[in-house]
Protein backbone atom coordinates (compact mmCIF):
# COMPACT_ATOMS: atom_id res chain seq x y z
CA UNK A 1 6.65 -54.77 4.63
CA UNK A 2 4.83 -55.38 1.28
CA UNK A 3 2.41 -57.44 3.45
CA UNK A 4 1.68 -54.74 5.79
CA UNK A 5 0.99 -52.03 3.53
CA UNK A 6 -1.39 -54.08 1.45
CA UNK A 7 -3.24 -55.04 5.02
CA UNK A 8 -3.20 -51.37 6.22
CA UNK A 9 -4.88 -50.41 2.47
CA UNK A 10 -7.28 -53.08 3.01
CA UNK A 11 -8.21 -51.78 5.85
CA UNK A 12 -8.93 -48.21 4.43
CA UNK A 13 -10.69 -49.69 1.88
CA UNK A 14 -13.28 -51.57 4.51
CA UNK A 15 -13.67 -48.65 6.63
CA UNK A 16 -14.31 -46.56 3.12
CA UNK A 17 -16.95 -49.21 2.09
CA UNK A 18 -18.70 -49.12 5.48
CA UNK A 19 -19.29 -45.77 5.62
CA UNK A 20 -20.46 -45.62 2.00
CA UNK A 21 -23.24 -48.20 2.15
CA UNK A 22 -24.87 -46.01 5.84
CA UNK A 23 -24.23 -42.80 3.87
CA UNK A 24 -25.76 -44.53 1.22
CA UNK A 25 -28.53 -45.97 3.27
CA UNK A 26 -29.44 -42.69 5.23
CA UNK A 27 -29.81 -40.41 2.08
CA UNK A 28 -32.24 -43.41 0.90
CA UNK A 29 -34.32 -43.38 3.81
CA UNK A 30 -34.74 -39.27 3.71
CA UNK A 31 -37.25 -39.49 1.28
CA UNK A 32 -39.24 -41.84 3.14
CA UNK A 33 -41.97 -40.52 6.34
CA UNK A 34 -39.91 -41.75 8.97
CA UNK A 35 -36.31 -40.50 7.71
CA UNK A 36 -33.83 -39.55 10.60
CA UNK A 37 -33.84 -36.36 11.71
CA UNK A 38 -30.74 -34.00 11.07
CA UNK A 39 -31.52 -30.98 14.36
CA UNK A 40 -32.56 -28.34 12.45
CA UNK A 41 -31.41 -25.48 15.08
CA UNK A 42 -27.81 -26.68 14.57
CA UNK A 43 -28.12 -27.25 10.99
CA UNK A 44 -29.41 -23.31 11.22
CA UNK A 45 -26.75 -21.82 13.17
CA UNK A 46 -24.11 -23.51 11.23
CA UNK A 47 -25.24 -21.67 7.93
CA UNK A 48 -25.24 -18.51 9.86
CA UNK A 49 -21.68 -18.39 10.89
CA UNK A 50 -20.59 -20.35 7.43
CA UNK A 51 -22.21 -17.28 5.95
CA UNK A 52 -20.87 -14.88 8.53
CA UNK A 53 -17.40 -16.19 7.68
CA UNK A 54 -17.66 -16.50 3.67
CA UNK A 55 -18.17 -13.66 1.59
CA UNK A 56 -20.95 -13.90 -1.08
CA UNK A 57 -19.64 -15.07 -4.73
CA UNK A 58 -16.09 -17.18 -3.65
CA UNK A 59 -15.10 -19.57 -5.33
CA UNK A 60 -16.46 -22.39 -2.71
CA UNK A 61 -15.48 -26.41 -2.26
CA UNK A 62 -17.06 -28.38 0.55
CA UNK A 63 -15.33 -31.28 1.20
CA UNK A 64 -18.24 -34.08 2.53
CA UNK A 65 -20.89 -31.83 1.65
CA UNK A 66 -24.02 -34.46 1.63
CA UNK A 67 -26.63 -33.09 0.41
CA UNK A 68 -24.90 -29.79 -0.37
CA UNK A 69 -27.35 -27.96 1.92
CA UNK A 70 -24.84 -25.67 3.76
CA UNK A 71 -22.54 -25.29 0.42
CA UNK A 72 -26.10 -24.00 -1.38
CA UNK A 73 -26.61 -21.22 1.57
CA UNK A 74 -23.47 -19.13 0.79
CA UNK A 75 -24.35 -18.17 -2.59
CA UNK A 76 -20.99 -18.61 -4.49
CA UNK A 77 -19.99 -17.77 -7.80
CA UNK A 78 -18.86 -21.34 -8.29
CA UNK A 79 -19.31 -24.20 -5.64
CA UNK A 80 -17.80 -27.69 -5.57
CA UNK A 81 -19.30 -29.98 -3.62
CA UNK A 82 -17.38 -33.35 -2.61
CA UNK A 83 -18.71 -36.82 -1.14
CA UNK A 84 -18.10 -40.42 -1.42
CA UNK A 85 -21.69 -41.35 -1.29
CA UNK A 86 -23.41 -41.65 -4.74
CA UNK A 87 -26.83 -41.87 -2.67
CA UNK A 88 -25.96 -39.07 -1.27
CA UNK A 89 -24.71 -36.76 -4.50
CA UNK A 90 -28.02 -37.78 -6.57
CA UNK A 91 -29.69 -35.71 -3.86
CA UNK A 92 -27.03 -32.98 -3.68
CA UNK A 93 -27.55 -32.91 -7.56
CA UNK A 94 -30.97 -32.64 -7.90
CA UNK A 95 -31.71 -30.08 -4.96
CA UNK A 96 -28.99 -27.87 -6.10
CA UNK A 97 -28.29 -28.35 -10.10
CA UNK A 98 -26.66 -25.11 -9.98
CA UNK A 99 -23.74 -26.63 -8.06
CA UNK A 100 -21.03 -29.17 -9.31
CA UNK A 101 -20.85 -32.39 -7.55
CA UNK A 102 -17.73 -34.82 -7.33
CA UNK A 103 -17.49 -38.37 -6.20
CA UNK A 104 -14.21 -39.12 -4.19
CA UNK A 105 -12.79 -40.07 -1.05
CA UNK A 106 -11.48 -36.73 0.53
CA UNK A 107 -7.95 -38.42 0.52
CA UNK A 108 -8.05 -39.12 -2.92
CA UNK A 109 -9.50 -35.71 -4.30
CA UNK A 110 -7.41 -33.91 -6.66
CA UNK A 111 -8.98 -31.51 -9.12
CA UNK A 112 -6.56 -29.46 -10.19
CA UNK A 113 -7.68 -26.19 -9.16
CA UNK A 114 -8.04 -23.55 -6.39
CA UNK A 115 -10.56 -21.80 -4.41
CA UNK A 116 -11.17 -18.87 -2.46
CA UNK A 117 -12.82 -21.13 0.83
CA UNK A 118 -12.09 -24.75 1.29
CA UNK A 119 -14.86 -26.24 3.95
CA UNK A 120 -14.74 -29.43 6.01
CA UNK A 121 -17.89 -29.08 8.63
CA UNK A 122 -18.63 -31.96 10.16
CA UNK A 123 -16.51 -34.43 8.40
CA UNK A 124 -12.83 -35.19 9.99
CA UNK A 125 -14.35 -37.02 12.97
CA UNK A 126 -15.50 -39.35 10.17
CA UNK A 127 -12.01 -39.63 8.27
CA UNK A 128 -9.83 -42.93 8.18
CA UNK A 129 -6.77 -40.44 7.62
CA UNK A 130 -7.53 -37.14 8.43
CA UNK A 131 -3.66 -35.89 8.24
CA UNK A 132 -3.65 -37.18 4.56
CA UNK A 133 -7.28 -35.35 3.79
CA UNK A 134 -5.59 -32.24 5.50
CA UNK A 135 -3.05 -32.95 2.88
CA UNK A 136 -5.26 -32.83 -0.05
CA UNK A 137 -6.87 -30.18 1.23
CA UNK A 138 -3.73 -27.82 0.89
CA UNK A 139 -3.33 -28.49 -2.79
CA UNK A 140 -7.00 -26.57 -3.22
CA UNK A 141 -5.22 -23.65 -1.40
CA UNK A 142 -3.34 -20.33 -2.44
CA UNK A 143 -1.91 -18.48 0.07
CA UNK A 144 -4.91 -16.41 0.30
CA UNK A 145 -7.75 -19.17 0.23
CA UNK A 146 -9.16 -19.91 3.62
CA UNK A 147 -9.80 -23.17 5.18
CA UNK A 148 -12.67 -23.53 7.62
CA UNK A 149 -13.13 -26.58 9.46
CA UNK A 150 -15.64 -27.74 12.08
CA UNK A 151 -16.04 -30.87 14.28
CA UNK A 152 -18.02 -32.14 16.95
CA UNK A 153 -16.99 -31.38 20.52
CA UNK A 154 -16.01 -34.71 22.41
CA UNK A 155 -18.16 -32.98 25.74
CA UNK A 156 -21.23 -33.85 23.33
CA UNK A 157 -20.70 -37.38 23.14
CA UNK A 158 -22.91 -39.16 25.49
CA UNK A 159 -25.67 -36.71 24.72
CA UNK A 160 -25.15 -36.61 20.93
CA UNK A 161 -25.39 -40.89 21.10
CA UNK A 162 -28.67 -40.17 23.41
CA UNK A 163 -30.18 -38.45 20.52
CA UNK A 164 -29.11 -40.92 17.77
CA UNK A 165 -31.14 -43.15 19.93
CA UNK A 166 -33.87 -40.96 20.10
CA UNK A 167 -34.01 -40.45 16.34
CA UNK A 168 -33.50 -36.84 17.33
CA UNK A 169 -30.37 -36.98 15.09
CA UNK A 170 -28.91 -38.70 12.17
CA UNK A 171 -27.10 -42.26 13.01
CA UNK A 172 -23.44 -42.10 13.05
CA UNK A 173 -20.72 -45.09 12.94
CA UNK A 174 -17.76 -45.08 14.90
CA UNK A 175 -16.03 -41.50 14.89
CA UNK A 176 -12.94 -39.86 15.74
CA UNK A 177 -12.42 -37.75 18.58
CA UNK A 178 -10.08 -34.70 17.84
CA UNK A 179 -9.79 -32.26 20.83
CA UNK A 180 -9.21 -28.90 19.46
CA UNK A 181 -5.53 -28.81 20.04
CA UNK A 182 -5.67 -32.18 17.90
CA UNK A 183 -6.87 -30.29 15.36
CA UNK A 184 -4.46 -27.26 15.32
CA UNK A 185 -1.86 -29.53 15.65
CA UNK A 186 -2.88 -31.81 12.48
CA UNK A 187 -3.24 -28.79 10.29
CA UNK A 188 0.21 -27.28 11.78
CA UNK A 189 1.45 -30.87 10.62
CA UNK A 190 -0.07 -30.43 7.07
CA UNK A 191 0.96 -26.81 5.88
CA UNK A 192 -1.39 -24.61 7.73
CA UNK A 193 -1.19 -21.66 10.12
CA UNK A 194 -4.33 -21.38 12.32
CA UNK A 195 -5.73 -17.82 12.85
CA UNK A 196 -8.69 -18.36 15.01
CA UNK A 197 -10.58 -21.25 16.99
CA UNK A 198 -13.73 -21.15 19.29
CA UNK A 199 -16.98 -22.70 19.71
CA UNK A 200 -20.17 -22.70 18.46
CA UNK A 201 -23.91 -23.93 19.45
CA UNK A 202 -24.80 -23.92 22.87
CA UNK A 203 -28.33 -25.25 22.15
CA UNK A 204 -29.02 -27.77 19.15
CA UNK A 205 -32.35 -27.76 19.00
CA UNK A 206 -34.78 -25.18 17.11
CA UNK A 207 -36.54 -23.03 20.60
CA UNK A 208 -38.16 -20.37 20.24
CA UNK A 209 -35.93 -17.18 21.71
CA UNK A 210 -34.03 -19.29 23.87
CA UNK A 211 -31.93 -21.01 20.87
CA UNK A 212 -30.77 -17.37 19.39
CA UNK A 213 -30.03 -16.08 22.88
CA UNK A 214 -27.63 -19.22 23.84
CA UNK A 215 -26.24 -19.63 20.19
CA UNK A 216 -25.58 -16.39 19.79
CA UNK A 217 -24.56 -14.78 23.46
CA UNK A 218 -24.49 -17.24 26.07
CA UNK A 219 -21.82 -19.69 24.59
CA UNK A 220 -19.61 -16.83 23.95
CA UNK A 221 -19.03 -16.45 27.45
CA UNK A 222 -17.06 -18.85 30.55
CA UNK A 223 -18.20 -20.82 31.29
CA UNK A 224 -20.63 -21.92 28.71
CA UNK A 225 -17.65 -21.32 25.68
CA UNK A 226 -16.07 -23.87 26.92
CA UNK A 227 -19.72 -25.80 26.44
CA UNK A 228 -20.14 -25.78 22.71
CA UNK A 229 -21.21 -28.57 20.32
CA UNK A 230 -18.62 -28.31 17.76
CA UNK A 231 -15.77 -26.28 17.65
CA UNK A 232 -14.51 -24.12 14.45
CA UNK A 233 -11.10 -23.46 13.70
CA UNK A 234 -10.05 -21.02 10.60
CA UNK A 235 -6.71 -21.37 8.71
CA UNK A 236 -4.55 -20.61 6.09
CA UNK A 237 -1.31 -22.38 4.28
CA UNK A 238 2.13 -21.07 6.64
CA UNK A 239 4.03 -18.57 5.30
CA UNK A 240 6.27 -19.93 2.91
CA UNK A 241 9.93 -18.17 1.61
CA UNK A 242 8.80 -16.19 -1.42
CA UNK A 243 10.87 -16.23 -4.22
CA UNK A 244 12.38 -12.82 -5.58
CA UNK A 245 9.61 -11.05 -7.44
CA UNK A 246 8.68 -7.45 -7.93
CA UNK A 247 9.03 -5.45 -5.01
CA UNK A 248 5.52 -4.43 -4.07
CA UNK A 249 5.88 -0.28 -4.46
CA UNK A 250 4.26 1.41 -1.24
CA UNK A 251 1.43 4.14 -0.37
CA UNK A 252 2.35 5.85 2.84
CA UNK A 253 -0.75 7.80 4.12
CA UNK A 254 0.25 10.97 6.50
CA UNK A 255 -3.05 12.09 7.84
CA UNK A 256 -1.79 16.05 8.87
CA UNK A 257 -3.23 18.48 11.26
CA UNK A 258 -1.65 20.94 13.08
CA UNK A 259 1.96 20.09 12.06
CA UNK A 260 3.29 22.30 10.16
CA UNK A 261 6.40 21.84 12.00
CA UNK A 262 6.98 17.91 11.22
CA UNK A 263 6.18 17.89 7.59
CA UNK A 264 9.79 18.50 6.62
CA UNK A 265 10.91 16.09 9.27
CA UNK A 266 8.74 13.66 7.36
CA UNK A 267 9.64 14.34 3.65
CA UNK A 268 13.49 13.18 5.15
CA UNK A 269 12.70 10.50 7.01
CA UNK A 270 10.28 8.94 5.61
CA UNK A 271 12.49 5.66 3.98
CA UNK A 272 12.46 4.37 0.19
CA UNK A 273 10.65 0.67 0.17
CA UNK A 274 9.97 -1.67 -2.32
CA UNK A 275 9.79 -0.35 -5.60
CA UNK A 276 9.10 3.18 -4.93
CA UNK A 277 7.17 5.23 -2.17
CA UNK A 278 4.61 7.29 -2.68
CA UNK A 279 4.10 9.96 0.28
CA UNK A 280 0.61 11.05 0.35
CA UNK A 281 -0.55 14.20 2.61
CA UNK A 282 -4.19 14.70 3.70
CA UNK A 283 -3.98 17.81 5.70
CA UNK A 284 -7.70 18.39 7.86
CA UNK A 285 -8.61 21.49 8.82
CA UNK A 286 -5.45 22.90 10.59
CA UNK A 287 -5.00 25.99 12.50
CA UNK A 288 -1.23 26.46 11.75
CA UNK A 289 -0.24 26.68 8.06
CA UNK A 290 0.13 22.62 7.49
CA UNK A 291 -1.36 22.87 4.91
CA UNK A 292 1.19 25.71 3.42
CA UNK A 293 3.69 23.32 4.62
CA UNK A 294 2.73 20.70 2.96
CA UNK A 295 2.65 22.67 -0.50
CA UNK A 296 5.83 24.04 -0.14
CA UNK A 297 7.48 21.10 0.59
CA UNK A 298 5.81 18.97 -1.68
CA UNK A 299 6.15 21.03 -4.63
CA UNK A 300 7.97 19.28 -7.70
CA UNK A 301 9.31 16.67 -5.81
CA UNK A 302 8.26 13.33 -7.70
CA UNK A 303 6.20 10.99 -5.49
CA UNK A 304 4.11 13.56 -3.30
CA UNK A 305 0.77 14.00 -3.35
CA UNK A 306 -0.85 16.98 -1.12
CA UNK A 307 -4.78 16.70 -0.39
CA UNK A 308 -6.97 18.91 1.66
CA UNK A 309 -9.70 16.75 3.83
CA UNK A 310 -13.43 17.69 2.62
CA UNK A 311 -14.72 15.60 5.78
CA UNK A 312 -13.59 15.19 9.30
CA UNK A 313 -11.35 13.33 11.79
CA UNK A 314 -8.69 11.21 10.72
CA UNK A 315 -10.57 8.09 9.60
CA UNK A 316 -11.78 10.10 7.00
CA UNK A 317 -8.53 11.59 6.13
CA UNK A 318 -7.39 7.89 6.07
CA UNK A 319 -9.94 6.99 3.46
CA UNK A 320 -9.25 9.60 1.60
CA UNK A 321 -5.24 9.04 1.05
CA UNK A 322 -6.02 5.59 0.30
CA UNK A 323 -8.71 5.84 -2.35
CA UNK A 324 -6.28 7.73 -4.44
CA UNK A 325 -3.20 5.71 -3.04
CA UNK A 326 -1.39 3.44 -6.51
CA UNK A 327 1.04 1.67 -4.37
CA UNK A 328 0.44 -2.31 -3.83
CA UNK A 329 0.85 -1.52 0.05
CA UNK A 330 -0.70 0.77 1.98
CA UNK A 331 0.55 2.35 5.57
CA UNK A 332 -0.82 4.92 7.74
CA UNK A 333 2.32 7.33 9.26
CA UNK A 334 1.21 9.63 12.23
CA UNK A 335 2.24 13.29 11.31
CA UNK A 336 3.53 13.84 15.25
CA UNK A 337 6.57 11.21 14.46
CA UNK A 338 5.66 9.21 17.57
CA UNK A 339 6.27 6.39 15.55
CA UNK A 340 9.19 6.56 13.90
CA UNK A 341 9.02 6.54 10.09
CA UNK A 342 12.50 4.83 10.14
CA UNK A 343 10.46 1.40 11.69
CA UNK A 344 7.98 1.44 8.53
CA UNK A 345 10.62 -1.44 6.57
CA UNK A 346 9.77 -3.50 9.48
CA UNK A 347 6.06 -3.10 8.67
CA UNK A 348 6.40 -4.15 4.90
CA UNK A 349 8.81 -7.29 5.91
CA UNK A 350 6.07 -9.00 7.60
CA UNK A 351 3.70 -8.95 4.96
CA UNK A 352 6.25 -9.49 1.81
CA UNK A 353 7.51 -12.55 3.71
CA UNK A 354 3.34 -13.38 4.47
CA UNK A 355 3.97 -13.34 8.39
CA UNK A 356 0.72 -11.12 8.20
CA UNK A 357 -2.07 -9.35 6.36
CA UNK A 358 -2.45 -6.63 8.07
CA UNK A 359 -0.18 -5.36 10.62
CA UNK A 360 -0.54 -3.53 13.38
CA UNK A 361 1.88 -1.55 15.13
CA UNK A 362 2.43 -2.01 19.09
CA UNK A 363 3.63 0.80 21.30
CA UNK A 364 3.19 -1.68 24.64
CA UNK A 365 6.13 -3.62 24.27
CA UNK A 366 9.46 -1.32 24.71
CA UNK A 367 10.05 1.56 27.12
CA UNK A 368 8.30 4.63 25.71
CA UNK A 369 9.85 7.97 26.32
CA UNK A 370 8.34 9.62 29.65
CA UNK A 371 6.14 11.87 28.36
CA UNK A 372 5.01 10.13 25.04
CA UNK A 373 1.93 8.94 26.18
CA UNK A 374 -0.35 10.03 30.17
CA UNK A 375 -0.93 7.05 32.58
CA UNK A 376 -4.51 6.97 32.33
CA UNK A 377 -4.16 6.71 28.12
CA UNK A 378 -1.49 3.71 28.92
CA UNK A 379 -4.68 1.89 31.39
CA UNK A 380 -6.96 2.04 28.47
CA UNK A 381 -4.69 1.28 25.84
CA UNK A 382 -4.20 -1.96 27.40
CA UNK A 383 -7.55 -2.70 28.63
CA UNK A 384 -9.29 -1.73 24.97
CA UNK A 385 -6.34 -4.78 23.50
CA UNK A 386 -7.80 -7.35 25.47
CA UNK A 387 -11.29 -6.47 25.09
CA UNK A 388 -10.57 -6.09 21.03
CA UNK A 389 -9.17 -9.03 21.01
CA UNK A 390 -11.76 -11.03 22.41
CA UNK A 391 -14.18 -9.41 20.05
CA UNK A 392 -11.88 -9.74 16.78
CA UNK A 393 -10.74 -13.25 18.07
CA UNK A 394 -6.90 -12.49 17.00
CA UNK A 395 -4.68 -11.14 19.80
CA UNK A 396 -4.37 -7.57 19.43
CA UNK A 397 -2.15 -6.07 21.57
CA UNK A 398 -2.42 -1.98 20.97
CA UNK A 399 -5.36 -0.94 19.13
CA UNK A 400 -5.07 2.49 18.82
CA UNK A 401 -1.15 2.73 17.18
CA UNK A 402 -2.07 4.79 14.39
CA UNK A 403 0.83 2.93 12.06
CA UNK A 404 -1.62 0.36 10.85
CA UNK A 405 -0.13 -1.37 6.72
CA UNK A 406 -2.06 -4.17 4.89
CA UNK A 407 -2.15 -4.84 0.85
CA UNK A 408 -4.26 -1.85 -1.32
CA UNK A 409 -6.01 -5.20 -2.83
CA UNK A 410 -7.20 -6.04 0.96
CA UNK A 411 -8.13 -2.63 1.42
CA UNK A 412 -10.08 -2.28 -1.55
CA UNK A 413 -12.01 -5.88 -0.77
CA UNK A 414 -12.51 -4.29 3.24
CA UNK A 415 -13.72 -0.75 1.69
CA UNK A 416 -16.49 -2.69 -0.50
CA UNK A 417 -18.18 -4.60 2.41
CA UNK A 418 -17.76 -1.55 4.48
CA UNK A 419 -21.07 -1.02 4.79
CA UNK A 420 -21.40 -3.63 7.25
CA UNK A 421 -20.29 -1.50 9.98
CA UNK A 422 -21.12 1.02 8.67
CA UNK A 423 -18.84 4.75 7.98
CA UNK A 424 -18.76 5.64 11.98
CA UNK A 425 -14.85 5.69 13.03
CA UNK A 426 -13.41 8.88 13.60
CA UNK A 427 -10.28 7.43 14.07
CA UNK A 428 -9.64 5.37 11.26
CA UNK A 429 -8.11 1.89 13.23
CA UNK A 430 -10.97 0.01 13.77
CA UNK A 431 -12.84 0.70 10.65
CA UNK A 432 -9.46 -0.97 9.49
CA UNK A 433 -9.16 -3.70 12.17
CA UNK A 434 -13.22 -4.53 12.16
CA UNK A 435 -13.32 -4.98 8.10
CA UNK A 436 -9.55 -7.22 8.87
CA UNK A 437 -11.10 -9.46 10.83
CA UNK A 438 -14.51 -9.54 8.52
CA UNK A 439 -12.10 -10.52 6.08
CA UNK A 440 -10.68 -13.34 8.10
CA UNK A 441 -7.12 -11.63 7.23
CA UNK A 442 -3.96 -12.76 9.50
CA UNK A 443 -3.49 -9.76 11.93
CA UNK A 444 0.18 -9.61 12.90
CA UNK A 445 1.18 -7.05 15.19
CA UNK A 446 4.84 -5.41 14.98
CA UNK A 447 6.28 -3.64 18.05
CA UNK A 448 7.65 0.09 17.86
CA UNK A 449 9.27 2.36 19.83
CA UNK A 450 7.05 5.22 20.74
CA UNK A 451 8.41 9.02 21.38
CA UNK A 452 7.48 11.97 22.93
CA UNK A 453 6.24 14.82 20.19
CA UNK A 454 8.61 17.39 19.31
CA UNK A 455 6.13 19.98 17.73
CA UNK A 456 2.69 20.65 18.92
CA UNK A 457 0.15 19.36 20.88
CA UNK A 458 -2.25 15.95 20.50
CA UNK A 459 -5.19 16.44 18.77
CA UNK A 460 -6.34 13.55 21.42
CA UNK A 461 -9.73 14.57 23.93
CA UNK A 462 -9.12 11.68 25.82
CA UNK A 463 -12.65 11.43 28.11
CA UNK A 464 -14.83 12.39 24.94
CA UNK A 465 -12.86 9.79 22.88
CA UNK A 466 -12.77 6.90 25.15
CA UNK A 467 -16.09 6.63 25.49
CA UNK A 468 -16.68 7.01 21.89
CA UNK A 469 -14.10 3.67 21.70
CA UNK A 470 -16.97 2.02 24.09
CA UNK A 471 -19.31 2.52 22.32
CA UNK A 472 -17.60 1.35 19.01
CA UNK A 473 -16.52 -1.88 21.53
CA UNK A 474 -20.08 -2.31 21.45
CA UNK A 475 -20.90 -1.90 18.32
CA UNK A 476 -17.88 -4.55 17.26
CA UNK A 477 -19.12 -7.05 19.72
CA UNK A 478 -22.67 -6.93 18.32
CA UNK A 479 -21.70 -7.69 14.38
CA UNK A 480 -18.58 -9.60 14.88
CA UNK A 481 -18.40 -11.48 18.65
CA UNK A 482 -22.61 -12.06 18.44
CA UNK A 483 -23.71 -11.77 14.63
């Protein structure tokens, strides 16, 4: 046995050594006028969705980062760059001298710290143990870091060894192959919980027009995303059993017009979670006396806040109940009761126990009383899930249950990169679900059983509003699915 393991570490250390003295050799020959080529319309598009995907000023480690090129574009507040190829680090170093550089093998990296994003683009197909990197890799990780990985597709292979040929592209030894369920599976294997995968790069090479159009549009589509050069998959670490800490205390946000005659219904209801709940009102313009409701019933009783809504629709009574909201967790709760407040415990388990970031409640899934919601409403209900969730890339079942609960500190990080999409939701749940999935959060949803109202009528004008949901598909598509 001793035997073996000494012949299976000599072995690492050869393949180590190999791939040292190339990486070595090829940062050597860049400065000179006939360096190999790296294809600069892939090298382009991969620091546009790197980009895309990071948020300016993380804390940033690229594990094989070469020349620290791609770990320069997205602008952290601190970036760690990590490579076993000296040759290769003295140009890192002096290109980008505002970075830190560290010479290791990525199985033997251990620096004793975390970060917000750990990258790995182009690398595993070039690891002796990936599973054991993949290891490493999770003690850079909090439960919130997220690890972004890309690798070459194996459909690219015979054209990809074409171009090395060519000199079109840098020369490679030997790789590995991982398919991208060979991937998933590795990081399932190592601690990690994948949250999206798809393809990127239809077109490698720097053209004029055509490049953007197929990088950006075609190879989003079948056939041609089945076509891409190198596929990406996002994760974070699994769940793990948290230990007993403070209870998070919770926000619930009732946005309130025209019911006056639930408000009491929801004051009783409504359960205690956590550490405390705070019940906030944001009545909007009713025609009944809500809003006399609400003071009545709110008066002196600890916990309760009442607001009136300046603006309108209930997006921007949302936004208002949660900029003053002080709990740690913060849920929206319909003021018809069509979702029962009884289920919002449910809501709270699955993020306390880190099942999800942001769930989403799902009125699809159980029988829903016969008059809680018209067939037409049920059609596009389902048809706006799938479509969502081929734009958000998470499956999203129901995207217009109003009970939507993620963590005030995710809320707060989604309100400041709001303007990205910009302040154009009426409704409130996709401002929240497009700035969930620009924050690469874990979208869970959580099923409920949806009832009939038993005061009032919807505030829903279903032909005026679904095509204002088209239009916001649209919109969704363009920064998220193409950006």
């Amino acid at each position: 046995m001793t035997i073996a393991a000494g012949d299976e570490e000599a072995s690492r250390a050869g393949y180590l050594d190999r791939r040292r003295r190339h990486w070595d050799s090829v940062a050597q020959s860049l400065s000179g006028s006939r360096a190999p080529r790296a294809p600069a319309g892939y090298h382009r598009r991969l620091a546009e969705v790197y980009r895309f995907l990071v948020p300016p000023g993380s804390r940033v480690v690229e594990l094989g980062c070469g020349e620290g090129d791609l770990l320069a574009a997205l602008s952290p507040a601190e970036g760690v760059g990590v490579d076993f190829s000296p040759a290769m680090l003295a140009r890192a170093r002096a290109k980008h001298p505002s970075l830190r550089f560290v010479e290791s093998a990525l199985e033997d990296f251990a620096p004793g710290e975390t970060f917000d994003v750990v990258i790995l683009s182009d690398v595993v197909n070039d690891l002796w143990d990936a599973q054991t990197a993949l290891d490493r890799v999770r003690e850079l990780c909090r439960p919130e870091t997220r690890v972004i990985l890309n690798a070459f597709s194996r459909l690219w292979q015979v054209p990809l060894r074409a171009a090395r040929r060519a000199g079109l592209a840098r020369p490679l030894l030997e790789q590995n192959w991982f398919a991208p369920d060979d991937l998933e599976n590795l990081l399932y294997l190592t601690g990690f919980e994948t949250i999206r995968r798809w393809t990127e790069v239809l077109w490698p090479v720097a053209t004029p027009l055509w490049d953007g159009f197929a990088n950006r549009f075609l190879v989003r589509w079948w056939p041609f995303r089945w076509m891409g050069l190198t596929n990406f998959l996002l994760a974070r670490l699994q769940p793990a059993p948290r230990a007993a800490a403070r209870a998070p205390r919770v926000s619930v946000v009732v946005p309130a017009r025209n019911e006056a005659g639930n408000i009491g219904a929801i004051l009783r209801r409504t359960p205690e979670m956590g550490s405390g709940t705070e019940l906030i009102f944001v009545e909007g313009h009713s025609r009944d006396d809500t809003w006399g409701e609400i003071e009545r019933q709110t008066a002196g009783r600890p916990g309760c806040v009442a607001l009136r809504q300046s603006g309108n629709g209930k997006g921007d009574a949302v936004r208002a109940g949660f900029a003053v909201a002080t709990g740690d967790v913060v849920m929206i709760l319909d003021a018809d009761l069509t979702v029962p407040p009884e289920d919002l415990p449910r809501f709270l388990e699955a993020l306390t126990a880190g099942r999800g970031e942001f769930a989403n409640g799902v009125r699809l899934v159980y029988p829903m009383e016969k008059r809680a919601m018209r067939f037409f409403n049920l059609v596009a209900n389902k048809a706006f899930g799938l479509a969502f969730s081929w734009v958000l890339g998470q499956k999203i079942k129901d995207t217009l249950c109003g009970t939507k609960v993620m963590w005030k500190r995710d809320y707060d990080r989604l309100a400041a990169q709001r303007g990205y999409f910009g302040d154009f939701d009426p409704f409130g749940d996709f401002d929240l679900l497009f700035g969930a999935a620009r924050l690469n959060l874990r979208i869970v949803d959580v099923p409920v059983r949806y009832r009939e109202r038993t005061y009032g009528t919807t505030n829903i004008r279903r032909w005026r509003e679904g095509w204002m949901l088209l239009r916001m598909l649209a919109f969704a598509a363009r920064r998220l699915k193409f950006s």
